[in-house]
Protein backbone atom coordinates (compact mmCIF):
# COMPACT_ATOMS: atom_id res chain seq x y z
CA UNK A 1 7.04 46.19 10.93
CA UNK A 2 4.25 43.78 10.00
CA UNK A 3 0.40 45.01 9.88
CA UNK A 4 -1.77 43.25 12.23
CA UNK A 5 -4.12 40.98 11.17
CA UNK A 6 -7.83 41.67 11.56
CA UNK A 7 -7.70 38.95 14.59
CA UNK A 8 -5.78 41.53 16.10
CA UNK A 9 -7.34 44.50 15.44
CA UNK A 10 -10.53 42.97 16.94
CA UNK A 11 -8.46 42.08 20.12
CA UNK A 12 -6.89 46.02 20.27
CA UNK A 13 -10.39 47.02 19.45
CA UNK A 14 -12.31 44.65 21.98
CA UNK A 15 -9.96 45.77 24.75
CA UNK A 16 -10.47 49.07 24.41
CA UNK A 17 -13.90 48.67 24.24
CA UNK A 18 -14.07 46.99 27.90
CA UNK A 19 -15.00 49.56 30.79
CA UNK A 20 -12.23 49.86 33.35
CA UNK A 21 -13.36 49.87 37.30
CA UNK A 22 -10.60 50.77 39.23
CA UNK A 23 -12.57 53.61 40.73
CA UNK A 24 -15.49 52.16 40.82
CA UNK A 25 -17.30 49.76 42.93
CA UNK A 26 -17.63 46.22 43.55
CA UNK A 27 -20.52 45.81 41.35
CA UNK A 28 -19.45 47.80 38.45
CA UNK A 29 -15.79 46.04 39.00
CA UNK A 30 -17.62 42.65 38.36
CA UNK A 31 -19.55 43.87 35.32
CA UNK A 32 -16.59 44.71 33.55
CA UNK A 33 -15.10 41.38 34.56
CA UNK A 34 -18.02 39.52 32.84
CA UNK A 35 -17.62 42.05 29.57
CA UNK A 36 -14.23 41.12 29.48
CA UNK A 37 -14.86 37.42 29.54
CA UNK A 38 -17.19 37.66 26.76
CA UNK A 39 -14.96 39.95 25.02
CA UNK A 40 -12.53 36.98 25.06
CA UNK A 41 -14.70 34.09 24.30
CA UNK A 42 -15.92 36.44 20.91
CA UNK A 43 -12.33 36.54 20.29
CA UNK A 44 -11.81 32.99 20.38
CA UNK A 45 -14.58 32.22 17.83
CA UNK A 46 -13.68 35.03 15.03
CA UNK A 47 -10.04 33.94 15.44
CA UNK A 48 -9.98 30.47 15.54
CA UNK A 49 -9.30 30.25 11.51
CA UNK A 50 -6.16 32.52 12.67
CA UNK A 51 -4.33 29.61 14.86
CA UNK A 52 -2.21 27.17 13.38
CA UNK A 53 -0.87 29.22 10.61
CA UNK A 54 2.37 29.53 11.80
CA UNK A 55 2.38 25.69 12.90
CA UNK A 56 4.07 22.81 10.46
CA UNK A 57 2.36 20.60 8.06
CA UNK A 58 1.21 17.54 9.59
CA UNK A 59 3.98 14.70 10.12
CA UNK A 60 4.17 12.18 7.63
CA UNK A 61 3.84 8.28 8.55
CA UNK A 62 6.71 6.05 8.75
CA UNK A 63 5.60 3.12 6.63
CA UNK A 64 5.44 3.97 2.62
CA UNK A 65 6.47 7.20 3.96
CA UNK A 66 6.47 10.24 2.45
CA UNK A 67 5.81 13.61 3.83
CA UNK A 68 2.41 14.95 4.45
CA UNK A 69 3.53 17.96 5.32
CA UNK A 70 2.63 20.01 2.40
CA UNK A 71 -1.32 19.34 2.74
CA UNK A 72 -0.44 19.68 6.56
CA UNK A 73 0.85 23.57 6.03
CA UNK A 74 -1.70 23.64 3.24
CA UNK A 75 -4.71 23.07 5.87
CA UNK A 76 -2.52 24.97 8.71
CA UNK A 77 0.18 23.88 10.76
CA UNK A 78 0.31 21.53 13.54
CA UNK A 79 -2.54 19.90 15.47
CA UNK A 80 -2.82 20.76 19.04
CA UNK A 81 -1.39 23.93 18.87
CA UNK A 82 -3.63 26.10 21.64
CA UNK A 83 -6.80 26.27 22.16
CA UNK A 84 -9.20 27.79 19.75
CA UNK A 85 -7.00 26.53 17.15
CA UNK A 86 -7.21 23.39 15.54
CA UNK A 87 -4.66 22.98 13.24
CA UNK A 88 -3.73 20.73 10.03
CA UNK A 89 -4.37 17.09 10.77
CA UNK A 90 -1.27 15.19 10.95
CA UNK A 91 -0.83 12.30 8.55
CA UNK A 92 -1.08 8.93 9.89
CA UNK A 93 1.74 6.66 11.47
CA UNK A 94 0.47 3.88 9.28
CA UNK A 95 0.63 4.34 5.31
CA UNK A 96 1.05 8.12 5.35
CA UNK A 97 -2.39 7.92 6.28
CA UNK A 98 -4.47 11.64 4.62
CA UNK A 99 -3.89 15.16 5.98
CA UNK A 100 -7.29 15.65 7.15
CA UNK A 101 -8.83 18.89 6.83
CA UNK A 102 -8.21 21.63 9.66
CA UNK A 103 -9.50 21.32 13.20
CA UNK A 104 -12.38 22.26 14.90
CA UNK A 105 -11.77 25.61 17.01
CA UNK A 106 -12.37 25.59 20.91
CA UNK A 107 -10.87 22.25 21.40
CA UNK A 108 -8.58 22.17 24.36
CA UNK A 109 -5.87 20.39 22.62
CA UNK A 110 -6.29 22.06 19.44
CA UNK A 111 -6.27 18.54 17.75
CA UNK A 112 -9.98 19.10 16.00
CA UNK A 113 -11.39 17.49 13.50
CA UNK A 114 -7.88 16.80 11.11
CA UNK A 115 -5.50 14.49 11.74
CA UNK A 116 -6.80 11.18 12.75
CA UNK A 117 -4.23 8.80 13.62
CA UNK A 118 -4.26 4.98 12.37
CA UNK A 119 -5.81 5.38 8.97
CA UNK A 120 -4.87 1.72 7.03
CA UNK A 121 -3.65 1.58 3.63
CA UNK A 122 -3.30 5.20 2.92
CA UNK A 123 -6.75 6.61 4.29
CA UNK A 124 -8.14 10.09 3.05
CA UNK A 125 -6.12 13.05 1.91
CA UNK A 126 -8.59 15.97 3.36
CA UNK A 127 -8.31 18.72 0.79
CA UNK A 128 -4.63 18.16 0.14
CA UNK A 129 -5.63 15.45 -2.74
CA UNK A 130 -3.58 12.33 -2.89
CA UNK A 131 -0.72 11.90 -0.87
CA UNK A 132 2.25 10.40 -2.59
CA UNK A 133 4.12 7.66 -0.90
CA UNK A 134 7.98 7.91 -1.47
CA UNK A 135 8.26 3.94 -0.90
CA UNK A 136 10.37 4.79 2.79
CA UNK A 137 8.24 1.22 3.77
CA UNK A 138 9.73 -1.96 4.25
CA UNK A 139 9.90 -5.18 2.45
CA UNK A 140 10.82 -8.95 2.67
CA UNK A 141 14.33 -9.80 1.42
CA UNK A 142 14.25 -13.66 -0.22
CA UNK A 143 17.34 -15.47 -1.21
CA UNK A 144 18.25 -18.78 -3.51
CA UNK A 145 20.80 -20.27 -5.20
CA UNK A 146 23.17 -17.19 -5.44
CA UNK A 147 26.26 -16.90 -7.56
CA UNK A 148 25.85 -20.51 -8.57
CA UNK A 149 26.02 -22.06 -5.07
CA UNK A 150 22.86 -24.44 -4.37
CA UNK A 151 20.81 -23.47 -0.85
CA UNK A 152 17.57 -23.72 0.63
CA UNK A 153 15.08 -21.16 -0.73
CA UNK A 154 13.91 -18.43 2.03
CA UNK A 155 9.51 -18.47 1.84
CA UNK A 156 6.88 -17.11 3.26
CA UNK A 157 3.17 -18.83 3.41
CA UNK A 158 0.10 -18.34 4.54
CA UNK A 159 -3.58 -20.55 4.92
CA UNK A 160 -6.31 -18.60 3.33
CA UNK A 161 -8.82 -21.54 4.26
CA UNK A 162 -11.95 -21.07 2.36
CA UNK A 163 -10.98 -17.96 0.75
CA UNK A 164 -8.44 -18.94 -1.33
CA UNK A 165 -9.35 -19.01 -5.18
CA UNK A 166 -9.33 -22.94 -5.94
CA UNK A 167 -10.64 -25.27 -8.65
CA UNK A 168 -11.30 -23.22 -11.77
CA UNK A 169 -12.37 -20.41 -10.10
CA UNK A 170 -11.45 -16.76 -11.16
CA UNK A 171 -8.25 -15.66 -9.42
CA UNK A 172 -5.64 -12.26 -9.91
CA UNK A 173 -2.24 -12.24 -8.08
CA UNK A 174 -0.50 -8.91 -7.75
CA UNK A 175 2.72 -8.09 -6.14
CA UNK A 176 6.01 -5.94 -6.60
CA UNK A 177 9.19 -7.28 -6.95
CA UNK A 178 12.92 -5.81 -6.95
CA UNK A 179 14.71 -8.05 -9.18
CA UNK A 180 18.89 -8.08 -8.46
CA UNK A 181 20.34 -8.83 -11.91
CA UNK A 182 20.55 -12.12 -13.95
CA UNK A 183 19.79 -13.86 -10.14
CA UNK A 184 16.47 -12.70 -9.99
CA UNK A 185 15.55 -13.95 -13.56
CA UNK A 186 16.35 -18.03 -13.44
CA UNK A 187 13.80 -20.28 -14.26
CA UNK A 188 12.01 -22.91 -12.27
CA UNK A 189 12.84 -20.01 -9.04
CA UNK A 190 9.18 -19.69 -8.42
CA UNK A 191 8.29 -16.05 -6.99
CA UNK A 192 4.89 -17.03 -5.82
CA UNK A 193 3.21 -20.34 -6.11
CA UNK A 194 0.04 -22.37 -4.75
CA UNK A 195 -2.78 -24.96 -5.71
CA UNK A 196 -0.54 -28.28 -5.79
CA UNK A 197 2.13 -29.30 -7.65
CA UNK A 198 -0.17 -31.90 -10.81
CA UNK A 199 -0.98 -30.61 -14.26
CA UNK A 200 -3.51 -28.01 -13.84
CA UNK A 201 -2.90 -27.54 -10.40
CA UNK A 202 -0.25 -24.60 -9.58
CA UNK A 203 -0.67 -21.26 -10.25
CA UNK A 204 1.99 -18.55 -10.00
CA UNK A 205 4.67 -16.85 -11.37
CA UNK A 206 8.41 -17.99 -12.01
CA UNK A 207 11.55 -16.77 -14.13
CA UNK A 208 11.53 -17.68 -17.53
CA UNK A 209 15.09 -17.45 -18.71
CA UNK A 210 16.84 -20.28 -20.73
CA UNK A 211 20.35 -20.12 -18.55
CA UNK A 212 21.27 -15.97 -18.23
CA UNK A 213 20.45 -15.27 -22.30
CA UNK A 214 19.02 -11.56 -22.57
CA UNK A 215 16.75 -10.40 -22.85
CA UNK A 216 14.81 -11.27 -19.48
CA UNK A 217 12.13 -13.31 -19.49
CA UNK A 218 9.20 -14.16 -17.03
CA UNK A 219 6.98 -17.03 -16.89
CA UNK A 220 3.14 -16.96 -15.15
CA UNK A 221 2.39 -20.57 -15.47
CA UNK A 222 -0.01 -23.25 -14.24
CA UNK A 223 1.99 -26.53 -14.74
CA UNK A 224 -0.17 -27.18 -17.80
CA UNK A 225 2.87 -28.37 -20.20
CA UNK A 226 1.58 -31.56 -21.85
CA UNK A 227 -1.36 -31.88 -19.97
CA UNK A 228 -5.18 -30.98 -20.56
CA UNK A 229 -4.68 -27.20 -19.68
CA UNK A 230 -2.82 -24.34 -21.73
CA UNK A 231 -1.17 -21.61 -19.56
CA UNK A 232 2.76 -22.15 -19.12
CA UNK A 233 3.55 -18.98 -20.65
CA UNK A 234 6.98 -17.66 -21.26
CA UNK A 235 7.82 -14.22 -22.63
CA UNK A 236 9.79 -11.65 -23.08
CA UNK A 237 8.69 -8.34 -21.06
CA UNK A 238 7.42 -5.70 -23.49
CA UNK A 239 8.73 -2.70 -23.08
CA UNK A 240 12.00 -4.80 -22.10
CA UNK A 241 12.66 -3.56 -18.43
CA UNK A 242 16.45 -3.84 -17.03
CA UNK A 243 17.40 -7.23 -15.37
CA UNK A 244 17.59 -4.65 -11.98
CA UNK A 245 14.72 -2.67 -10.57
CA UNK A 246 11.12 -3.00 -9.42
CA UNK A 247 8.49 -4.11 -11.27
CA UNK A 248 5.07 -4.70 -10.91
CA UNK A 249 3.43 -8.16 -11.82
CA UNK A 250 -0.16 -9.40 -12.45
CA UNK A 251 -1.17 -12.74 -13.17
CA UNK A 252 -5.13 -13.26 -13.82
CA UNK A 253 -7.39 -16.53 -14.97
CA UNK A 254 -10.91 -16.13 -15.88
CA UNK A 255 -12.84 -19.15 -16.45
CA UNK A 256 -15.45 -17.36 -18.01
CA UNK A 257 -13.27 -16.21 -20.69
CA UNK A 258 -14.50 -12.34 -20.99
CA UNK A 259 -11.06 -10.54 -20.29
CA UNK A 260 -9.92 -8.36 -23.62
CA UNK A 261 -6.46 -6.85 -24.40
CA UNK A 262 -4.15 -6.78 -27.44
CA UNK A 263 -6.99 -7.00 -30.01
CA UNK A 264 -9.09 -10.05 -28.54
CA UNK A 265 -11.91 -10.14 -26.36
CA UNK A 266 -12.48 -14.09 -25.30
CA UNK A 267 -9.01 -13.95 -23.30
CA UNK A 268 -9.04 -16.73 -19.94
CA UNK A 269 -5.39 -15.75 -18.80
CA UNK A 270 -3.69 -12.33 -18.32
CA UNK A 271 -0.29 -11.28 -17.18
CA UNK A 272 0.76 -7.49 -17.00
CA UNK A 273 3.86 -6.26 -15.98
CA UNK A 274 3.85 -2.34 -14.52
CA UNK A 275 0.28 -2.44 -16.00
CA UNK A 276 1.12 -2.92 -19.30
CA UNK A 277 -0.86 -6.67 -20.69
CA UNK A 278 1.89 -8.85 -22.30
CA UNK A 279 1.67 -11.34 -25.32
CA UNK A 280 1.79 -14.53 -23.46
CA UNK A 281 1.52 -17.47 -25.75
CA UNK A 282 -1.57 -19.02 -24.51
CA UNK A 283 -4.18 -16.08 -23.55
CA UNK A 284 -6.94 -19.30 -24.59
CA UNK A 285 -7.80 -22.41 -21.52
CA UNK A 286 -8.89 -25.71 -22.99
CA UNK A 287 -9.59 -27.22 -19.90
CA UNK A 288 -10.77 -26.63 -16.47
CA UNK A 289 -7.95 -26.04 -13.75
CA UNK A 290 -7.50 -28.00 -10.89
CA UNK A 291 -6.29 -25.70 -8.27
CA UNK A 292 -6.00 -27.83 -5.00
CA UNK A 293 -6.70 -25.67 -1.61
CA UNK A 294 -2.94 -25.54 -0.41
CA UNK A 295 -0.72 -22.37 1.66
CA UNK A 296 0.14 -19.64 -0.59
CA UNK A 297 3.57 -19.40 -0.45
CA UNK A 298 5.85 -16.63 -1.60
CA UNK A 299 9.09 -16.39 -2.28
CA UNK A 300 9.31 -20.07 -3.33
CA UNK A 301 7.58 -23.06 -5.08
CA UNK A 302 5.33 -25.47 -2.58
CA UNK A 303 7.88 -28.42 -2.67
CA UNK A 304 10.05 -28.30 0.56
CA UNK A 305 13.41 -28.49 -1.69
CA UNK A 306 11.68 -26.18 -4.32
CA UNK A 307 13.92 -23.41 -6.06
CA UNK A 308 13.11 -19.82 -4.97
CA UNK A 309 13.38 -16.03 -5.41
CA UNK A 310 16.08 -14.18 -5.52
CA UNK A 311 15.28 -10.55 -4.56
CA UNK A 312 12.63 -8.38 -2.68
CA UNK A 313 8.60 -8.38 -2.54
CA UNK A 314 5.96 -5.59 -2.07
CA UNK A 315 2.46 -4.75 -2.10
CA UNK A 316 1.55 -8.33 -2.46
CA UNK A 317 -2.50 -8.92 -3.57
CA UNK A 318 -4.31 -11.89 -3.89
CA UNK A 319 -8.09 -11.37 -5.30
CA UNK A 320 -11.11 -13.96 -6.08
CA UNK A 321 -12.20 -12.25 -8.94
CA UNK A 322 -10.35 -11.46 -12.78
CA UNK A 323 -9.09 -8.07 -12.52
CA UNK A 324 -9.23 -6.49 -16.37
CA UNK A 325 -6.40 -5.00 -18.19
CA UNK A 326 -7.84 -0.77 -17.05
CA UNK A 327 -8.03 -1.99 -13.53
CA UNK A 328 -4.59 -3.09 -13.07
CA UNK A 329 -3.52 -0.29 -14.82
CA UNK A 330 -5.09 1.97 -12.41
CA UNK A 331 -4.23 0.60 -9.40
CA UNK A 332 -1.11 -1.46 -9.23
CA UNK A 333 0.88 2.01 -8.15
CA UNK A 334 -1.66 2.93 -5.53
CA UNK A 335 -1.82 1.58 -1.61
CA UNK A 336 -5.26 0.29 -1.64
CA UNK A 337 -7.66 0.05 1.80
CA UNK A 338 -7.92 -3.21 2.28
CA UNK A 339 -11.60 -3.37 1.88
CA UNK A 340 -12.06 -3.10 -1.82
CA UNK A 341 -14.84 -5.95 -3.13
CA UNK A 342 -12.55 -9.62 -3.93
CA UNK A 343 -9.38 -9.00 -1.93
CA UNK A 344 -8.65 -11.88 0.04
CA UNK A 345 -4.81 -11.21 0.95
CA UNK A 346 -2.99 -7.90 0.93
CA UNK A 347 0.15 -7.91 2.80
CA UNK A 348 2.17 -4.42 2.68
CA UNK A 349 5.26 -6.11 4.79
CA UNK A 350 6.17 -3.09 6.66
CA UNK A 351 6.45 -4.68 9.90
CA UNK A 352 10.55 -4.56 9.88
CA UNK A 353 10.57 -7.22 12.21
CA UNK A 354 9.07 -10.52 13.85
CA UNK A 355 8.20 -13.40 11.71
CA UNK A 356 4.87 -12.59 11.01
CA UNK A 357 3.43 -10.55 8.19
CA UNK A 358 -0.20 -8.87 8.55
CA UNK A 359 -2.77 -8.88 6.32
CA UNK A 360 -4.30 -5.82 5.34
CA UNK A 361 -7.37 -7.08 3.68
CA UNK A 362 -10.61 -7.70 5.56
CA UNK A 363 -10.21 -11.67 5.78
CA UNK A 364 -7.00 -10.84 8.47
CA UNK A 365 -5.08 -14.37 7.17
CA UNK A 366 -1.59 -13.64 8.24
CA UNK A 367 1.69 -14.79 7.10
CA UNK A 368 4.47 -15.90 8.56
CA UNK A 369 8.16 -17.05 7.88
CA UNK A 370 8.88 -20.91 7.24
CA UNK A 371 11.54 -21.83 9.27
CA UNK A 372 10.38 -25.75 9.28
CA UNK A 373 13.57 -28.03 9.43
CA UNK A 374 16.20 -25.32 9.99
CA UNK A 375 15.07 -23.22 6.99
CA UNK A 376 16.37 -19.56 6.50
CA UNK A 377 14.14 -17.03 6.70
CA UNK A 378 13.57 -13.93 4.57
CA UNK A 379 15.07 -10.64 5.93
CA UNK A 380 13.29 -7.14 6.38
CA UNK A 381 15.00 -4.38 4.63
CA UNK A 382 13.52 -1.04 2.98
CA UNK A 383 11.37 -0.46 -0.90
CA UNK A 384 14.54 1.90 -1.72
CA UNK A 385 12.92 3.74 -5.13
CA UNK A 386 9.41 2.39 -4.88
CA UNK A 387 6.98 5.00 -5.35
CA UNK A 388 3.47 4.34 -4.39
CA UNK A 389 0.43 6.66 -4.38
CA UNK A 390 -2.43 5.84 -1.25
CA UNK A 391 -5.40 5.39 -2.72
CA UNK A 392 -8.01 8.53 -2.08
């Protein structure tokens, strides 16, 4: 048989502390009443750290999933449990929002202070520390030219008006993509593109492969061969990851020319792949680009009949400012806010459905599906192995 706790020793102790009146009269039968309501209501307060232990961590949200539950037992049990007791603070339904620490006592739900529902982009752990996201989210499925046969690439795009990075101003696209084998890899299948289609204009990302040769290659380009600009840039990944698998991608310009990585320090362009800076050809601009205020459009080039992406997309990022080499590094793993200083786009596509994509950044420009002229749309399915961390 268990020892009671010191919450119940007080009760045992407080109740046999409170007069009985059977005997006596009306008055002294009403004085012991009001003893034993205060009696009660001091039991309450030294117990209220007591509730909730038993109760189960706090559930964990549904989108970048992941349990919670461990900083929910941590903190102590479930929220709303009785009252007096507020327990762990469940995790959010959006992002596996934080834990939250443990409620306030007295509430009549037993909700308390934990556990606030709705917190974006990952939100605040409490004192469980970071909540790992097991990558249960969604993403958007986009499809081209499989298995040799020619069709009409599946893209998404959205109008950034005047927050879109144009002319030669700084710029840093981020996004993770599942590549499917050798289909994922072809060149001239753009996996995110905007900013025209002249010399100097464009800006994204593409494969880079000569036919299916190995190993893989990727190309971050801004249609600069032959003309005034330098920044078509294939290369071979390094490490070399497997043609299947998701990886990370960041493509940066600074016109100012102060990013540094791989021994030089006057660097305009940057591409990193799962953080790690990569030895494109041209890291040097020699002139100005001409980025043209167009839709972003992912999953696909700009033209209408332009080859696309083969594969899935995540955690896409567009920024007005040159992230460096550390800050990619630190972040591309993590489920940001949505309010961190030069994000202008940040689309998590965990919506599952409907053919509109929300953003996540403070600007609000949404995306949605092109389906202009009987295109095929991209298709919602789940990160399978993406592991993500919310950001504290």
């Amino acid at each position: 048989m268990a020892e009671p706790s010191s919450c119940h020793l007080t009760e045992m102790s407080l109740r046999l502390r409170a007069p009985l009146s059977r005997s006596a009269p009306q008055f002294a039968a009403r004085r012991a009443a009001l003893i034993t309501s205060l009696a009660g209501w001091l039991l309450a307060a030294a117990c209220a750290s007591d509730a909730g232990t038993s109760g189960l961590g706090g559930g964990a949200g549904t989108s970048h999933g992941g349990s919670a539950g461990a900083a929910g037992q941590a903190a102590g049990g479930q929220a709303g449990v009785s009252s007096g007791g507020g327990g762990a603070g469940g995790a959010s339904a959006t992002l596996a929002g934080g834990a939250g620490s443990a409620g306030n006592a007295g509430s009549p739900t037993g909700a308390g202070s934990g556990g606030v529902a709705g917190q974006t982009a990952g939100g605040s752990a409490g004192t469980g520390g970071a909540v790992v996201c097991l990558g249960a989210g969604k993403s958007l499925h986009f499809q081209d030219d499989v298995g040799g046969v020619s069709t009409t690439a599946t893209r998404l795009t959205a109008d950034l008006g005047a927050d879109l990075p144009i002319g030669n101003s700084a710029r840093t696209l981020e996004l993770w993509v599942y590549m499917e084998g050798k289909e994922s890899w072809k060149s001239e299948h753009s996996i995110i593109e905007y900013g025209g289609t002249g010399r100097c204009q464009a800006f994204g990302i593409d494969g880079g492969d000569n036919g299916n040769n190995d190993p893989a290659q990727l190309d971050p380009f801004t249609f600069s061969s032959g003309g005034p600009c330098t920044g078509d840039n294939n290369l071979t990944p390094s490490p070399i990851p497997p043609r299947t698998g998701w990886l990370h991608l960041a493509w940066v310009y600074d016109p100012t020319g102060t990013l540094a990585y791989l021994g030089q320090t006057d660097a305009n362009f940057l591409f990193t792949v799962n953080g790690v800076p990569q030895p494109i050809p041209n890291k040097k601009e020699t002139g100005a680009l001409l980025t043209l205020q167009t839709s972003l459009v992912i999953g696909a080039g700009q033209k209408a009949d332009d080859n696309g992406f083969t594969g899935k997309i995540d955690e896409f990022r567009l920024w007005n400012v040159a992230r460096s080499a550390s800050q990619i590094a630190d972040s591309y793993a993590l489920i940001l806010k949505g309010d961190e200083p030069g994000l202008v786009a940040y689309y998590h596509f965990d919506e599952g459905t409907g053919t509109t994509v929300k953003d996540a950044s403070s600007k609000h420009h949404d995306a949605t599906f092109d389906s202009s002229n009987g295109r095929p749309v991209p298709t919602w399915v789940d990160s399978t192995d993406l592991t993500l961390t919310c950001a504290p």
